[in-house]
N, C-alpha and C. Protein backbone atom coordinates (compact mmCIF):
# COMPACT_ATOMS: atom_id res chain seq x y z
N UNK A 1 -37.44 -41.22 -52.60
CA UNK A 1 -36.47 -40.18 -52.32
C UNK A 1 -37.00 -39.27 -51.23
N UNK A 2 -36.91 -39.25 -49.71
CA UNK A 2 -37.38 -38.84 -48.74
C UNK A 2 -36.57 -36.98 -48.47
N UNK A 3 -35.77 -36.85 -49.56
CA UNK A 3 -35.40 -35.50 -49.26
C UNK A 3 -36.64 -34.50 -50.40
N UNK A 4 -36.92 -35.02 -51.69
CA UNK A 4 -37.99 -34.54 -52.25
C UNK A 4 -39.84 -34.93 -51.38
N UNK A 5 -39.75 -35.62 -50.80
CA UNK A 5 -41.20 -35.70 -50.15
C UNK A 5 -40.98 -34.84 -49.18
N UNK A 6 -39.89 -34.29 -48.45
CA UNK A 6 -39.86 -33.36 -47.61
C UNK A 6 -40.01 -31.99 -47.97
N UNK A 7 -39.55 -31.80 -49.27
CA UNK A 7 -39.49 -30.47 -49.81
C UNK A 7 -40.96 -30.29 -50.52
N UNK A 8 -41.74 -31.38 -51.10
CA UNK A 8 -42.82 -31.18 -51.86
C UNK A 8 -43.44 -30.83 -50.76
N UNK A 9 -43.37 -31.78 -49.43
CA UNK A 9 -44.53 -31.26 -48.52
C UNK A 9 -44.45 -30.46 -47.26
N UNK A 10 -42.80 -29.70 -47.19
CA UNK A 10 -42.26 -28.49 -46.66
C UNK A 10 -41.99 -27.36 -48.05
N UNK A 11 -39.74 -28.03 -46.80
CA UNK A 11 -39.36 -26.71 -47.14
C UNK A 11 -39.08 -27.68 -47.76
N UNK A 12 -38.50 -27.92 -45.79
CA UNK A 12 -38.23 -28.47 -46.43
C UNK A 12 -38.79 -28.97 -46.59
N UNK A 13 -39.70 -29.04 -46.69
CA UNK A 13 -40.53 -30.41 -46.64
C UNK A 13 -38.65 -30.51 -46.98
N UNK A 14 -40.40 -31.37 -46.86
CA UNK A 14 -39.28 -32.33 -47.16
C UNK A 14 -39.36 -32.83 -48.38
N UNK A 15 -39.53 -28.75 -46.51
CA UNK A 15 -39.08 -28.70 -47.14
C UNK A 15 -38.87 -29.58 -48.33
N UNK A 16 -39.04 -29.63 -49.30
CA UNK A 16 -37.18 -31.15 -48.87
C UNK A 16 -38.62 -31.60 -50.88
N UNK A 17 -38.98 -35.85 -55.53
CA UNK A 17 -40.13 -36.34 -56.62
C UNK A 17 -40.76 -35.14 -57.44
N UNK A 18 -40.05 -34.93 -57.72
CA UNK A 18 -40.68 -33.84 -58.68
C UNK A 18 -40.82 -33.38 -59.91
N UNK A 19 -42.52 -33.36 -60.31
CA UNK A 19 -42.96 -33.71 -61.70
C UNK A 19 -43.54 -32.34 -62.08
N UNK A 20 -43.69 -30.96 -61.23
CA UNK A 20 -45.16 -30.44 -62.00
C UNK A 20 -45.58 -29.78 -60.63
N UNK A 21 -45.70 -28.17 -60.69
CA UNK A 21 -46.19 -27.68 -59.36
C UNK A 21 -48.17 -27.89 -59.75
N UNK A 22 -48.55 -27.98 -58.86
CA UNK A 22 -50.52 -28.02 -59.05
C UNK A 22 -51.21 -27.26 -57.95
N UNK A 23 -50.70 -26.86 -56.96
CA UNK A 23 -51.87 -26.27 -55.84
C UNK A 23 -51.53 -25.23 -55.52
N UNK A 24 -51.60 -24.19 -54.95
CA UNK A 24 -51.58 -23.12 -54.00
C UNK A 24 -52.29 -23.35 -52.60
N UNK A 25 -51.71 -22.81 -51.70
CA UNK A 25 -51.39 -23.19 -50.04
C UNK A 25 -52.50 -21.79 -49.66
N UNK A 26 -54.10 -21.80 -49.36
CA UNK A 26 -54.52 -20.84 -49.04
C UNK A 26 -54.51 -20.56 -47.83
N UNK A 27 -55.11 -19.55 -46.62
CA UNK A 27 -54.90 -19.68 -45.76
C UNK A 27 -56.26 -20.07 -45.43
N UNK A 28 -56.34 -20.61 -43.82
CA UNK A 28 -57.87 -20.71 -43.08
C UNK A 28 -58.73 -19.54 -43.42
N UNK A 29 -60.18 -19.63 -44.27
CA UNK A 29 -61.29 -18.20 -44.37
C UNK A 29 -61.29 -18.31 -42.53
N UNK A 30 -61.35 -18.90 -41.65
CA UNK A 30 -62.00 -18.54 -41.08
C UNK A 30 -61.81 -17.69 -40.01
N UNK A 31 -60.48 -17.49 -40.19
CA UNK A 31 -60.00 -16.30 -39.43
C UNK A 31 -58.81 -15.42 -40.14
N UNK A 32 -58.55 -14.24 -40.27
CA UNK A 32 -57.20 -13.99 -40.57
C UNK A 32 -55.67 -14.36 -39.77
N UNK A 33 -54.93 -14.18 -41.07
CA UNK A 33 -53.51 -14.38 -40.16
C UNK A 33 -52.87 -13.36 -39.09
N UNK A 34 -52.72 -13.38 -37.82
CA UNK A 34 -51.90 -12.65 -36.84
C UNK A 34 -51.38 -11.89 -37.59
N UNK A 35 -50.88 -10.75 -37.27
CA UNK A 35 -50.03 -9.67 -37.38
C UNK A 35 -48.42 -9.86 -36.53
N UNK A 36 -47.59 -10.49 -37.17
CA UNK A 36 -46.89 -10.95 -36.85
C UNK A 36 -45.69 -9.58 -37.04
N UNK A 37 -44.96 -9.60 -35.81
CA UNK A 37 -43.87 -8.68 -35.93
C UNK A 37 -42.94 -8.34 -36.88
N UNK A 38 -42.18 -7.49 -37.65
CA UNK A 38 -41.26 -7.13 -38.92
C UNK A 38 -40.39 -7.87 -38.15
N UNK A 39 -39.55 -7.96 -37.01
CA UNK A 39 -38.35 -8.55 -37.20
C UNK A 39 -38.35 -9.74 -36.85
N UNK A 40 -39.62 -10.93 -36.52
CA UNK A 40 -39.62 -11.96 -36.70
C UNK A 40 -39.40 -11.95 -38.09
N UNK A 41 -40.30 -12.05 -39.34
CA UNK A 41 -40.05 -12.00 -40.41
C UNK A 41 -38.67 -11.85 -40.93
N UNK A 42 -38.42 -10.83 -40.40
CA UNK A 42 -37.42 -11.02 -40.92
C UNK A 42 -35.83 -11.86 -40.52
N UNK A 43 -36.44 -11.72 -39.69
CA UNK A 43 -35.09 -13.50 -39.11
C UNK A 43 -35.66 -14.37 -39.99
N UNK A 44 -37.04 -14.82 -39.94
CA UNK A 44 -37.17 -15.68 -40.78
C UNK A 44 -36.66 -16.13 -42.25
N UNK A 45 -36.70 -14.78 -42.74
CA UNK A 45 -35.96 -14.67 -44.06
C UNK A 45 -34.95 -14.81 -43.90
N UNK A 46 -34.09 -14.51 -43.49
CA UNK A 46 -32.49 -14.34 -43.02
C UNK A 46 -32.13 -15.81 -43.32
N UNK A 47 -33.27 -16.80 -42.10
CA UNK A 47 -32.76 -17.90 -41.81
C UNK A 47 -32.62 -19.03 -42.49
N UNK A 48 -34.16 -18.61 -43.83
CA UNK A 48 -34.08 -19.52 -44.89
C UNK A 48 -34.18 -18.69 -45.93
N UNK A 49 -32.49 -17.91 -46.25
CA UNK A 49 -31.97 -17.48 -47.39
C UNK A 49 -30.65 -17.89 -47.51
N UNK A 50 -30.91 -18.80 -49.13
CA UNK A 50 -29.28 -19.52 -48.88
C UNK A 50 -28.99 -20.36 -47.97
N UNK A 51 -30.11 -21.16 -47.72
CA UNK A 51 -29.73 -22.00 -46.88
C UNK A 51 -30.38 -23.66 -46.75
N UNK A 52 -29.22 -24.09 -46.09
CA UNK A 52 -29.08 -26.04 -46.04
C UNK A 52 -29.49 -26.53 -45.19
N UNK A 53 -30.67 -27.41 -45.18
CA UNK A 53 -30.73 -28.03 -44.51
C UNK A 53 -30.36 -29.32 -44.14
N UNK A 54 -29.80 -30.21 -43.15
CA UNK A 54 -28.88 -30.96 -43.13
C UNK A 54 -29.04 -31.59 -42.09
N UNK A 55 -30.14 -33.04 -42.00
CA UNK A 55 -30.04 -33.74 -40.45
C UNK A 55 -30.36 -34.94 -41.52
N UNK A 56 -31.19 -35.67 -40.60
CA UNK A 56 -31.58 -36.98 -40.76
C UNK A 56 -33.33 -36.98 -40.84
N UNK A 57 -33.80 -38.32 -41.13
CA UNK A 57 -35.50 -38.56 -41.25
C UNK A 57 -35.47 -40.22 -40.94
N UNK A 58 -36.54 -40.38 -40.70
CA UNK A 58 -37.14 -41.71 -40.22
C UNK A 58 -38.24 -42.45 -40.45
N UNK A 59 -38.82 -42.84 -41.08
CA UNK A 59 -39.96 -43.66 -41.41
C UNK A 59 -41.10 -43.83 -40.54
N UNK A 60 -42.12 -43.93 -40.63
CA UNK A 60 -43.00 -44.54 -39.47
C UNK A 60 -43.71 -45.65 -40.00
N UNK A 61 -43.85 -46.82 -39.81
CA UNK A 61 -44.78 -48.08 -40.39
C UNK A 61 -45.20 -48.49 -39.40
N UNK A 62 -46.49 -48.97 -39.20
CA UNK A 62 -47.17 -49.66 -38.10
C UNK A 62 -47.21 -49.11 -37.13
N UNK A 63 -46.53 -47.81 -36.97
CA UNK A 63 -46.68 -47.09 -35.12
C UNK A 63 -45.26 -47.12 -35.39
N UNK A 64 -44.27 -47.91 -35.56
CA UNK A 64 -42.84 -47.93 -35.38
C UNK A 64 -42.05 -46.92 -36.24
N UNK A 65 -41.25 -46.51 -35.23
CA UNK A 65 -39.82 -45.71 -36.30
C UNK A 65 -39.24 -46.70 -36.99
N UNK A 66 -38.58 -46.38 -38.01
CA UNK A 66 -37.88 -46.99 -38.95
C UNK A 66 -36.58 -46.71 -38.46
N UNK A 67 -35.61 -46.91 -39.55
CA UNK A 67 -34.08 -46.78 -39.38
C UNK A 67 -34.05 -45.33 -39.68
N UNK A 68 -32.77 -44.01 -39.16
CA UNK A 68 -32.61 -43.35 -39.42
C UNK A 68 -31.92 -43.01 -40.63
N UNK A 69 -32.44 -41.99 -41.90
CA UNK A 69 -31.13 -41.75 -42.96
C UNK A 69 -30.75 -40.49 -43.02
N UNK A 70 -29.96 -40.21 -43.59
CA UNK A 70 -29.40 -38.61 -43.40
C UNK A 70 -29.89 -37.74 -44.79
N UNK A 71 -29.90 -36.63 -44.42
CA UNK A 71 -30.48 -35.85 -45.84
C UNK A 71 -30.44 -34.27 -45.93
N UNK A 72 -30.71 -33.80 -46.74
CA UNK A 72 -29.98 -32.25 -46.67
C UNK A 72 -30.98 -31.70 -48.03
N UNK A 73 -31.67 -30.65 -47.91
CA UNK A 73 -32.39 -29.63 -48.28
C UNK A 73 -32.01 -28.74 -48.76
N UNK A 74 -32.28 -27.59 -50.02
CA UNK A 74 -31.61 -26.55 -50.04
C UNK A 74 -32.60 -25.45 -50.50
N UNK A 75 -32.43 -24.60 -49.67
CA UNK A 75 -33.64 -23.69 -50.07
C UNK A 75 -33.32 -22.24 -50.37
N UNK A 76 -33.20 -21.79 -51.50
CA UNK A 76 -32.74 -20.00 -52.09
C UNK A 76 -32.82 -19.10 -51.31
N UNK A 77 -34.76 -19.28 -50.79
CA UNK A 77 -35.18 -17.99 -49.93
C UNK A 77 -36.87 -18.14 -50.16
N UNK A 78 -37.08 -17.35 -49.67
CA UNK A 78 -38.35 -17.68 -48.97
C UNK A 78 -38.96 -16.16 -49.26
N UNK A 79 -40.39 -15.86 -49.86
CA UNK A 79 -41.32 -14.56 -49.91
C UNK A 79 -42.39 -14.74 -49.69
N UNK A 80 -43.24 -13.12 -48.66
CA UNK A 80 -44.21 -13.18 -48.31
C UNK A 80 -45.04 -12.86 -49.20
N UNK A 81 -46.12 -13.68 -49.48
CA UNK A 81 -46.97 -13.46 -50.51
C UNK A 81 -48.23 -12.47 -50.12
N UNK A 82 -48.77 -12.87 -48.93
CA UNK A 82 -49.76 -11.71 -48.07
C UNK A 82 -50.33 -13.10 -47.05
N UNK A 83 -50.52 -11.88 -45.29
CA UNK A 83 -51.32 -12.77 -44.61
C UNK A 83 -49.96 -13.66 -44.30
N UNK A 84 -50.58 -15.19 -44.01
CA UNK A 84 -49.39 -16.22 -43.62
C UNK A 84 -49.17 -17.03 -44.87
N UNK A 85 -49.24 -16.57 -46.11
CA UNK A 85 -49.10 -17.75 -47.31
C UNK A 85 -47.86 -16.80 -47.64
N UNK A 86 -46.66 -18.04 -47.89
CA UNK A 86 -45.59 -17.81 -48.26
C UNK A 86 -45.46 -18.57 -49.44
N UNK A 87 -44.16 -18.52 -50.51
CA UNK A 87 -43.48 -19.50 -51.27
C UNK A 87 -41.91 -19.41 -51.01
N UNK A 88 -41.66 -21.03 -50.74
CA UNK A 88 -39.95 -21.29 -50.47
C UNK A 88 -39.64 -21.72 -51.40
N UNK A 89 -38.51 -21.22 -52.24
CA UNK A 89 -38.30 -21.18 -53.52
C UNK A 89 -36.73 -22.08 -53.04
N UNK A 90 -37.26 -23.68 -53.30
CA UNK A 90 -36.04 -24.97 -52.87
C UNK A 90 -35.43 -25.18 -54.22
N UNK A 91 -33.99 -25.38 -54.09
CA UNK A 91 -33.24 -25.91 -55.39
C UNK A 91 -33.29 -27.34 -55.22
N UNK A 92 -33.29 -27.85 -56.23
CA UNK A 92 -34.15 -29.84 -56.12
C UNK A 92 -32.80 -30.17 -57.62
N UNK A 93 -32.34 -31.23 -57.30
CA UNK A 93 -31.82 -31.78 -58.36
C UNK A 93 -32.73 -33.22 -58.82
N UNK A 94 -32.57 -33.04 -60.07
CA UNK A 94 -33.84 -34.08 -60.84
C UNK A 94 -33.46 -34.06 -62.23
N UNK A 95 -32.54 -35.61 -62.48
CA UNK A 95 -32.67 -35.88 -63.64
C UNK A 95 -31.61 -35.39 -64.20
N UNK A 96 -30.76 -35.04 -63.55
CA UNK A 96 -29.21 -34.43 -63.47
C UNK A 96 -29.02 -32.85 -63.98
N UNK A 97 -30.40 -32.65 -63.13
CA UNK A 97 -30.12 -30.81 -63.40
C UNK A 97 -30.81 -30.26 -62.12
N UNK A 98 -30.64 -29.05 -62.10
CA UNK A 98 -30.87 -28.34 -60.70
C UNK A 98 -31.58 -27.11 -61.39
N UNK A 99 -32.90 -27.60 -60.57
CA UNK A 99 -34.15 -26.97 -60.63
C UNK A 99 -34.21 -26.04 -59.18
N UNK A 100 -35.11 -24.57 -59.31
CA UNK A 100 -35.49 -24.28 -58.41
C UNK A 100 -37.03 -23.87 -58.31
N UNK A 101 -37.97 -24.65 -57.53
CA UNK A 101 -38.96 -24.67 -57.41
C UNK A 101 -39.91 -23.59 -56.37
N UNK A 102 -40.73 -22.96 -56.59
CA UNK A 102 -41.43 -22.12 -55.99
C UNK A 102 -42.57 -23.45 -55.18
N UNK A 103 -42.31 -23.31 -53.54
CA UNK A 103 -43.41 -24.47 -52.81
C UNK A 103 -43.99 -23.54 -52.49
N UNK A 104 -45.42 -23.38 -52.47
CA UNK A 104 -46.67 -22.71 -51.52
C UNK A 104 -46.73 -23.57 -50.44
N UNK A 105 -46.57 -22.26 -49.32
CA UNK A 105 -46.89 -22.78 -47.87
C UNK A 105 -47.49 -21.81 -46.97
N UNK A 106 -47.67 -22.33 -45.79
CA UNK A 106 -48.33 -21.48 -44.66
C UNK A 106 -47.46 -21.15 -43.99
N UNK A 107 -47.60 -19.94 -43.11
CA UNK A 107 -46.01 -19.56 -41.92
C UNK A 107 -47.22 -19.52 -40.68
N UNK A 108 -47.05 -19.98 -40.00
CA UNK A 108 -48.00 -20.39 -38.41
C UNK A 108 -47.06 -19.70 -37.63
N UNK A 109 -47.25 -18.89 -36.62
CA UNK A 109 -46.36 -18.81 -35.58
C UNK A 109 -46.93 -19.12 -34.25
N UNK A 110 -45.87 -19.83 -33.45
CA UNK A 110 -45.57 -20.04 -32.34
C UNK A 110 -44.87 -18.85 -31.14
N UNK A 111 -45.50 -18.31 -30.88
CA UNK A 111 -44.68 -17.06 -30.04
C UNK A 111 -43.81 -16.17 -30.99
N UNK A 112 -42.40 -17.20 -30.85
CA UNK A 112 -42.06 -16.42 -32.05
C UNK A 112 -41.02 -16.94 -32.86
N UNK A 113 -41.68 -18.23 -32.90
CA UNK A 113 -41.17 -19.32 -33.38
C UNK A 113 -42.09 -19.88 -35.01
N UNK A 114 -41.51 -19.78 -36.08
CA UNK A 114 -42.07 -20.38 -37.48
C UNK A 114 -42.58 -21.64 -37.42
N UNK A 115 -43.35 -21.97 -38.16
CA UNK A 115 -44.01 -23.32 -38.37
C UNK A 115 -44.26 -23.55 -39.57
N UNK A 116 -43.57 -23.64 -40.53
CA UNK A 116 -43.99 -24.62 -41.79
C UNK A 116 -45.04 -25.26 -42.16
N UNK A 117 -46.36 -24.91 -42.95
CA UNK A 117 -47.67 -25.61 -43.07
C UNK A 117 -47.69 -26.00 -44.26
N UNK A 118 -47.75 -27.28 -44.65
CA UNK A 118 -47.93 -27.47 -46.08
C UNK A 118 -48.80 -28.52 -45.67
N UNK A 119 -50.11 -28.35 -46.35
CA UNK A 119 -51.50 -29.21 -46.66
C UNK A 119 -51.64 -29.80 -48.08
N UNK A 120 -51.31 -31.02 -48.88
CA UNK A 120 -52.05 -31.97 -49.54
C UNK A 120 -51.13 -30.80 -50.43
N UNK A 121 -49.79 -30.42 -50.25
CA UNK A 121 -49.25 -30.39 -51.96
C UNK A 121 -49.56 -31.40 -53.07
N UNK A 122 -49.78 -31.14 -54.35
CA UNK A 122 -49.76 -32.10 -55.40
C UNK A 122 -48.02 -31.30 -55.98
N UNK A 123 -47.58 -32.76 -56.70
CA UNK A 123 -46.68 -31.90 -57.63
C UNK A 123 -47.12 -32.66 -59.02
N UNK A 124 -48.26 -32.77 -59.47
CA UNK A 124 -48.75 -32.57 -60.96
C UNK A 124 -49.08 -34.04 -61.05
N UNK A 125 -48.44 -35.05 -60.45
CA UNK A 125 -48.66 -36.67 -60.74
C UNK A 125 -48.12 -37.39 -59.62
N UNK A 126 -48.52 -38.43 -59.38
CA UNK A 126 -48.32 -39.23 -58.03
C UNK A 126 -48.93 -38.38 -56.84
N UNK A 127 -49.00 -38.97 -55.74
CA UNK A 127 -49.66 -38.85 -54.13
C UNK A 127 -49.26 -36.71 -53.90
N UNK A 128 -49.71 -36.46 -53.03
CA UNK A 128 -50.34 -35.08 -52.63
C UNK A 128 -49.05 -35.52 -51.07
N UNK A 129 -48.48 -34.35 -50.72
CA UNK A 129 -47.62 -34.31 -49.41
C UNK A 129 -48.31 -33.56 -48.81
N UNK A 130 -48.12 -33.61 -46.90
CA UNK A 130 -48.53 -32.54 -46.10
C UNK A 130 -47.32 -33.01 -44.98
N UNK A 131 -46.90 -31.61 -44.23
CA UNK A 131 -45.94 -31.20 -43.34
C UNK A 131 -46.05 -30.03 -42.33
N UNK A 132 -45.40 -30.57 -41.41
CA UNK A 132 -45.70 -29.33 -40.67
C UNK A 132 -44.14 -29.24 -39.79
N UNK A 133 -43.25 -28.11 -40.51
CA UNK A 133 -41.81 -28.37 -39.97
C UNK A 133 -41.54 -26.80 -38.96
N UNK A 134 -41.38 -27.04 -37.84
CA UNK A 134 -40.74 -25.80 -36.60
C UNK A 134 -39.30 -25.63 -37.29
N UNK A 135 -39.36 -23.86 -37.42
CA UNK A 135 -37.74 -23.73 -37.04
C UNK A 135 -37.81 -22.90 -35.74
N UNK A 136 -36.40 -23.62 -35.29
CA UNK A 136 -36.09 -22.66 -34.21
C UNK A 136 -34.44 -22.40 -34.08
N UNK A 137 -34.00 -21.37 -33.96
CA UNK A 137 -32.56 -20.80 -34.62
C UNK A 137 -32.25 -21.32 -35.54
N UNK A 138 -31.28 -22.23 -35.55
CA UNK A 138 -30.60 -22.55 -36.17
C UNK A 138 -30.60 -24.19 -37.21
N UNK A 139 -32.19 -24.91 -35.95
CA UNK A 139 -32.59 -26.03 -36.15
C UNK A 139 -33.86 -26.53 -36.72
N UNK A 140 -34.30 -27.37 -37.32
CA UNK A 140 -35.82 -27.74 -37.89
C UNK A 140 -36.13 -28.80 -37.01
N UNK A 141 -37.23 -29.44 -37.04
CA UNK A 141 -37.70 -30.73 -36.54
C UNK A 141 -39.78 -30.63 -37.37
N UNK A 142 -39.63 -32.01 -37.83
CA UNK A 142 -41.00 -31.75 -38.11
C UNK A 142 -41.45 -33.06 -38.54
N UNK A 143 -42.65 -33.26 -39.24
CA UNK A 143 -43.27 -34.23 -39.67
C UNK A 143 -43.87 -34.43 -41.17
N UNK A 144 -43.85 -35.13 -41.96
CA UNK A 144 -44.34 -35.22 -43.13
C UNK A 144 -45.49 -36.53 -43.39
N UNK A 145 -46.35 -36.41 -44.53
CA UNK A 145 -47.10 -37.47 -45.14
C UNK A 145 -47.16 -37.54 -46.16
N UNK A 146 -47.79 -38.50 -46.91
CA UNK A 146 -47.73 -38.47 -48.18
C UNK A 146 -47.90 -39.76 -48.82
N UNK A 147 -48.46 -40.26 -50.04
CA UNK A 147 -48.44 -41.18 -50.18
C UNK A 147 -48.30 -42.81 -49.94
N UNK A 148 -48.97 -42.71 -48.92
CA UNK A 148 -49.44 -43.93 -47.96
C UNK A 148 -48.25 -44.23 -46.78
N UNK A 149 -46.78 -42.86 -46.74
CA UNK A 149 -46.02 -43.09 -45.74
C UNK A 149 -46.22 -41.81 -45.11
N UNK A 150 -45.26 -41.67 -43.97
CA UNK A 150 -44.96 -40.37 -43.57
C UNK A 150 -43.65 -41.12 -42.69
N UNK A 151 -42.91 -39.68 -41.64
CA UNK A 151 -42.40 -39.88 -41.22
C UNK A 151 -41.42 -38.61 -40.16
N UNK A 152 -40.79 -38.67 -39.58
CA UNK A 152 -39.86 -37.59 -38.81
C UNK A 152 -38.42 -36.81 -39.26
N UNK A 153 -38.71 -35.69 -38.69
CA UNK A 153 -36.97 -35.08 -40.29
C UNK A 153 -36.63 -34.54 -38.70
N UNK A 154 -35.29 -33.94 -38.77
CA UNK A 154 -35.10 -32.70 -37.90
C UNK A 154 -33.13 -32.63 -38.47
N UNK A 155 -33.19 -31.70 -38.03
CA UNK A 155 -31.78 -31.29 -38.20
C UNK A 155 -30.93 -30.17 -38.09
N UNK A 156 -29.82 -29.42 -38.87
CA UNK A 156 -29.00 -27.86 -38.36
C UNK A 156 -29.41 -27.24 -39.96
N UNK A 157 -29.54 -26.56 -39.22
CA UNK A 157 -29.89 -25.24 -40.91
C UNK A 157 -28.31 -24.38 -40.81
N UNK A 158 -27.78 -23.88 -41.92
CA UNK A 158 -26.47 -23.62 -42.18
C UNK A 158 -26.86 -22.38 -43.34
N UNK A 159 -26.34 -21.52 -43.41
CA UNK A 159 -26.37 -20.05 -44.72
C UNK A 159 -25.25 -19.96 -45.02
N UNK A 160 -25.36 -20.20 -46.48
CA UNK A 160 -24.11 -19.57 -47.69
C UNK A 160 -24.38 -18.26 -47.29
N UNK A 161 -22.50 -17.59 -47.95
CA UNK A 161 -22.59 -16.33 -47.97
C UNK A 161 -23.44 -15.98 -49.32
N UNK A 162 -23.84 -15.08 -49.12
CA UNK A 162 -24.53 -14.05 -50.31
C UNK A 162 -23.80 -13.82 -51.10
């Protein structure tokens, strides 16, 4: 299910199999996190509150892309925990109920552009995910691994009303 390997090892992973949260997302000792501007942040929040994510992903085997499939994310909202460690708190359906899960992640910035860091999530049993997904306005694009695959996501991010 490539929309839960996105979310275990984003927002989406992808954001975006789920048994059991196990890790926390620390940041690098070896430097602190930037001092990143209030109203980046807060676009950021804005951008993933109540909100869908909604493109496609692709496989990688042998060096090669795979076939493209389509897939869609959903994520409540997003809090700063301190520094660049965040949790995106994704709604996941599993087992015919709708869960919402707290993911530990990193917020990296790019100028002033987000970056999604998720390193070797576990979710309690089976393989550990890692991701690293850009938003920029309105759009994601990123990369995932995980259990002996990985592969390419990107797509339009969309907000329910409040």
């Amino acid at each position: 299910m490539p929309s839960h390997r996105f979310l275990a090892a984003l927002v989406l992973g992808s954001f975006l199999t789920v048994r059991g949260l196990a890790q926390d997302a620390t940041p690098s000792a070896s430097s602190p996190a930037p001092v990143v501007a209030p109203e980046l942040e807060s676009k950021f929040i804005a951008t993933l509150t109540n909100a869908t994510f909604k493109g496609r992903w692709t496989g990688i085997s042998d060096g090669q892309l795979g076939p493209e499939k389509e897939d869609s994310y959903q994520i409540v909202g997003v809090t700063k925990i301190d520094g660049d460690r965040w949790t995106i708190n994704a709604r996941l359906s599993y087992g015919g109920k709708s869960l919402v899960l707290p993911i530990p992640a990193q917020v990296k910035w790019a100028g002033d552009t987000p970056v999604l860091v998720i390193d070797k999530l576990s979710l309690g049993i089976g393989p550990s995910y890692s991701a690293r997904v850009l938003i920029f306005e309105k759009t994601y694009a990123g990369t995932w691994s995980g259990g002996g695959q990985g592969g390419l996501l990107s797509g339009l991010i969309t907000n329910a009303a409040n």
